[in-house]
N, C-alpha and C. Protein backbone atom coordinates (compact mmCIF):
# COMPACT_ATOMS: atom_id res chain seq x y z
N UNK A 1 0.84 -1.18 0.00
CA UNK A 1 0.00 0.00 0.00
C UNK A 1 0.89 1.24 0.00
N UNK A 2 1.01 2.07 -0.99
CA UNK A 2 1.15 3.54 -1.23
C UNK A 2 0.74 4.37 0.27
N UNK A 3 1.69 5.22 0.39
CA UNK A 3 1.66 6.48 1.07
C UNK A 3 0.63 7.25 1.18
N UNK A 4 -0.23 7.47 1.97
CA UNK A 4 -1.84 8.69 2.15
C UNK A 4 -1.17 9.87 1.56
N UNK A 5 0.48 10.31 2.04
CA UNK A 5 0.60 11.39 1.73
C UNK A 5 0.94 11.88 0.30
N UNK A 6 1.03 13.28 -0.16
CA UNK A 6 1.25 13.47 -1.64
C UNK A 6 2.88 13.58 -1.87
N UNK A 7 3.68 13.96 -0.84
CA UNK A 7 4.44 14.58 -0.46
C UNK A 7 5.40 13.74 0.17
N UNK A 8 6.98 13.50 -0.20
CA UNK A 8 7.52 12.61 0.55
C UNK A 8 7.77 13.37 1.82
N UNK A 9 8.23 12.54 2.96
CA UNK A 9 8.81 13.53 4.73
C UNK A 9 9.75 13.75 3.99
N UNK A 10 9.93 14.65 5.30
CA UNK A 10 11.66 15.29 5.11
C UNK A 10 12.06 15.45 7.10
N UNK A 11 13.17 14.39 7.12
CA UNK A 11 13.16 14.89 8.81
C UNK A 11 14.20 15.65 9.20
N UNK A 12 14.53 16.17 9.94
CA UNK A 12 15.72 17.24 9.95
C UNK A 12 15.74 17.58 11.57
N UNK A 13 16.57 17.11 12.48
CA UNK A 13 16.66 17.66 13.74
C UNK A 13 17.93 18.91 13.96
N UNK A 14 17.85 19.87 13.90
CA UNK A 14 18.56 21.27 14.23
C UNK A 14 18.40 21.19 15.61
N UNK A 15 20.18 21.75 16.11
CA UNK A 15 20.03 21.77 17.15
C UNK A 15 19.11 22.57 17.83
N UNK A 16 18.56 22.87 19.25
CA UNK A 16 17.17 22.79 19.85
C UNK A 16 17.81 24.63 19.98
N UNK A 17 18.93 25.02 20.03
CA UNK A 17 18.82 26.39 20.46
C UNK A 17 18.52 26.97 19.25
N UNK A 18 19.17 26.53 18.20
CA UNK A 18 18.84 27.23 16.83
C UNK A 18 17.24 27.55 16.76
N UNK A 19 16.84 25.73 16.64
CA UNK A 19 15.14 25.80 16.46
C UNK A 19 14.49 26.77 17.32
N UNK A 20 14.80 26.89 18.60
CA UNK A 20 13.89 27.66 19.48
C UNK A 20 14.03 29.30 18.99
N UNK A 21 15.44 29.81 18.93
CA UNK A 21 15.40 31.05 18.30
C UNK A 21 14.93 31.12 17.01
N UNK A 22 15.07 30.54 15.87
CA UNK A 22 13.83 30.31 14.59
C UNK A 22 12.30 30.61 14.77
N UNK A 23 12.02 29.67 15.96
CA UNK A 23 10.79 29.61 15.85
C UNK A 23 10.51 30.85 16.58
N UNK A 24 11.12 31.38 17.51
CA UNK A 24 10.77 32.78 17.98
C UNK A 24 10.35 33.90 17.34
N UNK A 25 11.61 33.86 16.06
CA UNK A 25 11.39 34.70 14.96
C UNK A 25 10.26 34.28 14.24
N UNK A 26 10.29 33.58 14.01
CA UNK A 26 9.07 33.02 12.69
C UNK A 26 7.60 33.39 13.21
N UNK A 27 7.41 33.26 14.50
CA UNK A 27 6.17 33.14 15.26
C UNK A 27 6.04 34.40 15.63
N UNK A 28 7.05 35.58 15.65
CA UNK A 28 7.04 36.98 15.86
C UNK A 28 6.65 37.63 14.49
N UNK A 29 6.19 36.86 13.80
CA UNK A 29 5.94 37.54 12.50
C UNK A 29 5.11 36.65 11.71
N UNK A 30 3.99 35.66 12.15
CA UNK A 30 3.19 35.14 11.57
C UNK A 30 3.23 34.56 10.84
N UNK A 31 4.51 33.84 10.48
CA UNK A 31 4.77 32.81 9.93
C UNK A 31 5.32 30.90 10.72
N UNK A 32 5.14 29.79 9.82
CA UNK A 32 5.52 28.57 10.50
C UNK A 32 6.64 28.02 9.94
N UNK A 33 7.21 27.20 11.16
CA UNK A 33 8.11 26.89 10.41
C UNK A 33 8.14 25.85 9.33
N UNK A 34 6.98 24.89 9.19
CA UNK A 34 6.82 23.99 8.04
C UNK A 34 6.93 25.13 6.62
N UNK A 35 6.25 25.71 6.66
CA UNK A 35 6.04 26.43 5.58
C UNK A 35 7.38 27.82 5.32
N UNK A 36 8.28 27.97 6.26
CA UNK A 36 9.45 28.53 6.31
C UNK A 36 10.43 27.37 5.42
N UNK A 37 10.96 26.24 5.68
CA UNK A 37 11.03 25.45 5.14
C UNK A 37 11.06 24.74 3.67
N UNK A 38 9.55 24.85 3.42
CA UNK A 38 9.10 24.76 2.14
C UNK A 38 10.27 26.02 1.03
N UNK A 39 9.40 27.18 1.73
CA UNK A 39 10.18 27.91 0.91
C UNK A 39 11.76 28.32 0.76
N UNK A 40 12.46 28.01 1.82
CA UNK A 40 14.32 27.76 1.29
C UNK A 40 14.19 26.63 0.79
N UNK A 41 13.62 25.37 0.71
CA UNK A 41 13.44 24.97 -0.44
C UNK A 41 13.25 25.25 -1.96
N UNK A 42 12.20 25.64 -1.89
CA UNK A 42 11.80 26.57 -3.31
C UNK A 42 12.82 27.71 -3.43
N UNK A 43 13.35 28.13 -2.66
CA UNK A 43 14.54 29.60 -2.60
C UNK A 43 15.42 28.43 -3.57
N UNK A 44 15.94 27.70 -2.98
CA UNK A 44 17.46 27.19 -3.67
C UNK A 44 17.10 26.46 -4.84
N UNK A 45 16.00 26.00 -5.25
CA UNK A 45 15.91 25.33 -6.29
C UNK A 45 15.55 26.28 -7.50
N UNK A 46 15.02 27.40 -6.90
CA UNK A 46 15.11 28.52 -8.30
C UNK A 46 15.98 29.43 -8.06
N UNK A 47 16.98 29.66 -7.20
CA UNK A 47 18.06 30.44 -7.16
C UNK A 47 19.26 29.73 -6.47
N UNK A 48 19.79 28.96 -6.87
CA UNK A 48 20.62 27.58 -6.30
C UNK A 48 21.88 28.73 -5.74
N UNK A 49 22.92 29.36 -6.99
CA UNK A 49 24.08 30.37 -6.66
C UNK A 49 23.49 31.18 -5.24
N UNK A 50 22.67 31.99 -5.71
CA UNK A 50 22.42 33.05 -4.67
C UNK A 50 22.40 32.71 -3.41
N UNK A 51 21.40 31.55 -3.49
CA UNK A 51 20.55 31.69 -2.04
C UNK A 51 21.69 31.04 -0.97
N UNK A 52 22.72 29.92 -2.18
CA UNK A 52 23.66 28.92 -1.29
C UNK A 52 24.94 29.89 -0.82
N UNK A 53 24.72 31.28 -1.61
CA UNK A 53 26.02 32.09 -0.83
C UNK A 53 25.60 32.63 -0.03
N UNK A 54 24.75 33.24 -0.02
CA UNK A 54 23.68 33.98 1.38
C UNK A 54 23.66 33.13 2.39
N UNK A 55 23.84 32.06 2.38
CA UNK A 55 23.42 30.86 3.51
C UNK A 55 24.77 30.15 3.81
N UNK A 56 26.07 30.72 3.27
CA UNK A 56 27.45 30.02 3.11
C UNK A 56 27.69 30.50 4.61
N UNK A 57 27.71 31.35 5.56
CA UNK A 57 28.41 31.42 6.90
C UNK A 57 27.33 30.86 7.59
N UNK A 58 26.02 30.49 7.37
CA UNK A 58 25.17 29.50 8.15
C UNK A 58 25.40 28.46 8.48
N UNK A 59 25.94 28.04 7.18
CA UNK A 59 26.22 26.67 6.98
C UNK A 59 26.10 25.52 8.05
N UNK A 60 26.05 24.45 8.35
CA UNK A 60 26.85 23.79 10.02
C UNK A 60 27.64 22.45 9.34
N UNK A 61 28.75 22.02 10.28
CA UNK A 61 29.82 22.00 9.44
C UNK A 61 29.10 20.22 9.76
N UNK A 62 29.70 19.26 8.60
CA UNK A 62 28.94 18.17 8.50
C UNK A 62 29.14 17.25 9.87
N UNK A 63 27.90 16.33 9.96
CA UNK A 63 28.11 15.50 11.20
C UNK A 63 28.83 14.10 10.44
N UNK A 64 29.43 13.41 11.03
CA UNK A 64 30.01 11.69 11.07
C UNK A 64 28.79 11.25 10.83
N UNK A 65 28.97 10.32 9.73
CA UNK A 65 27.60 9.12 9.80
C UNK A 65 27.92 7.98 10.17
N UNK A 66 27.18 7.03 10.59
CA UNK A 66 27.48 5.82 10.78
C UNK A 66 27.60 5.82 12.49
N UNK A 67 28.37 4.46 12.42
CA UNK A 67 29.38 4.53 13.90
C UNK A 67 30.45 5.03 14.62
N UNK A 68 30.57 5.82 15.46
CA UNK A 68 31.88 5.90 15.37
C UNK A 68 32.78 5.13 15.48
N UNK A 69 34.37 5.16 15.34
CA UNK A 69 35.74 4.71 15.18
C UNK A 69 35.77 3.94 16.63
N UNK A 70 35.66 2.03 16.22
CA UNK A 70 36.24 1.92 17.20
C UNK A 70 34.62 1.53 17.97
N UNK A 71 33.52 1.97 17.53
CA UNK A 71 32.82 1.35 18.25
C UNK A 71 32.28 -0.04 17.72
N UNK A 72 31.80 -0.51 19.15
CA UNK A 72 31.11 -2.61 19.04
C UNK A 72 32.80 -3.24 19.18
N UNK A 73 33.55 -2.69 19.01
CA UNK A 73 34.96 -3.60 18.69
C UNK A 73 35.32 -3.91 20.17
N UNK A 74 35.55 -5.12 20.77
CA UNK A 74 35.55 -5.74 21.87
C UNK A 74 37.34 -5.86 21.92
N UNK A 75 37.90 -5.58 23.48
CA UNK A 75 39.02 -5.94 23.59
C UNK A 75 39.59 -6.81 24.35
């Protein structure tokens, strides 16, 4: 059985101080953050150069995937 939704998820955990100051802003001005979202989406996909230099000292620098080094390994 297919998905109810139209729309694939998208999950994304930001750290909680960022989110909370975001949502401060966002909610100080009548906007959400789902729909904040949406649109830097839509920002970078019709202005990919621009929007990704505007957003270049935002950036956060990448996390490790996986396991780390060294872990499950028994001595």
């Amino acid at each position: 059985m297919g998905s109810q939704h139209a729309d694939p998820a998208l999950t994304v955990r930001p750290p909680k101080e960022i989110q909370s100051a975001a949502k401060a802003v966002l909610d100080a001005r009548g906007r959400e953050m789902r729909a904040f979202v949406t649109a830097c989406l839509a920002a970078v996909a019709a202005e990919p150069d621009e929007v990704l230099a505007m957003l270049a000292s935002h950036w956060p620098a990448p996390k490790p995937r996986g396991r780390p080094r060294g872990a499950g390994r028994r001595e």
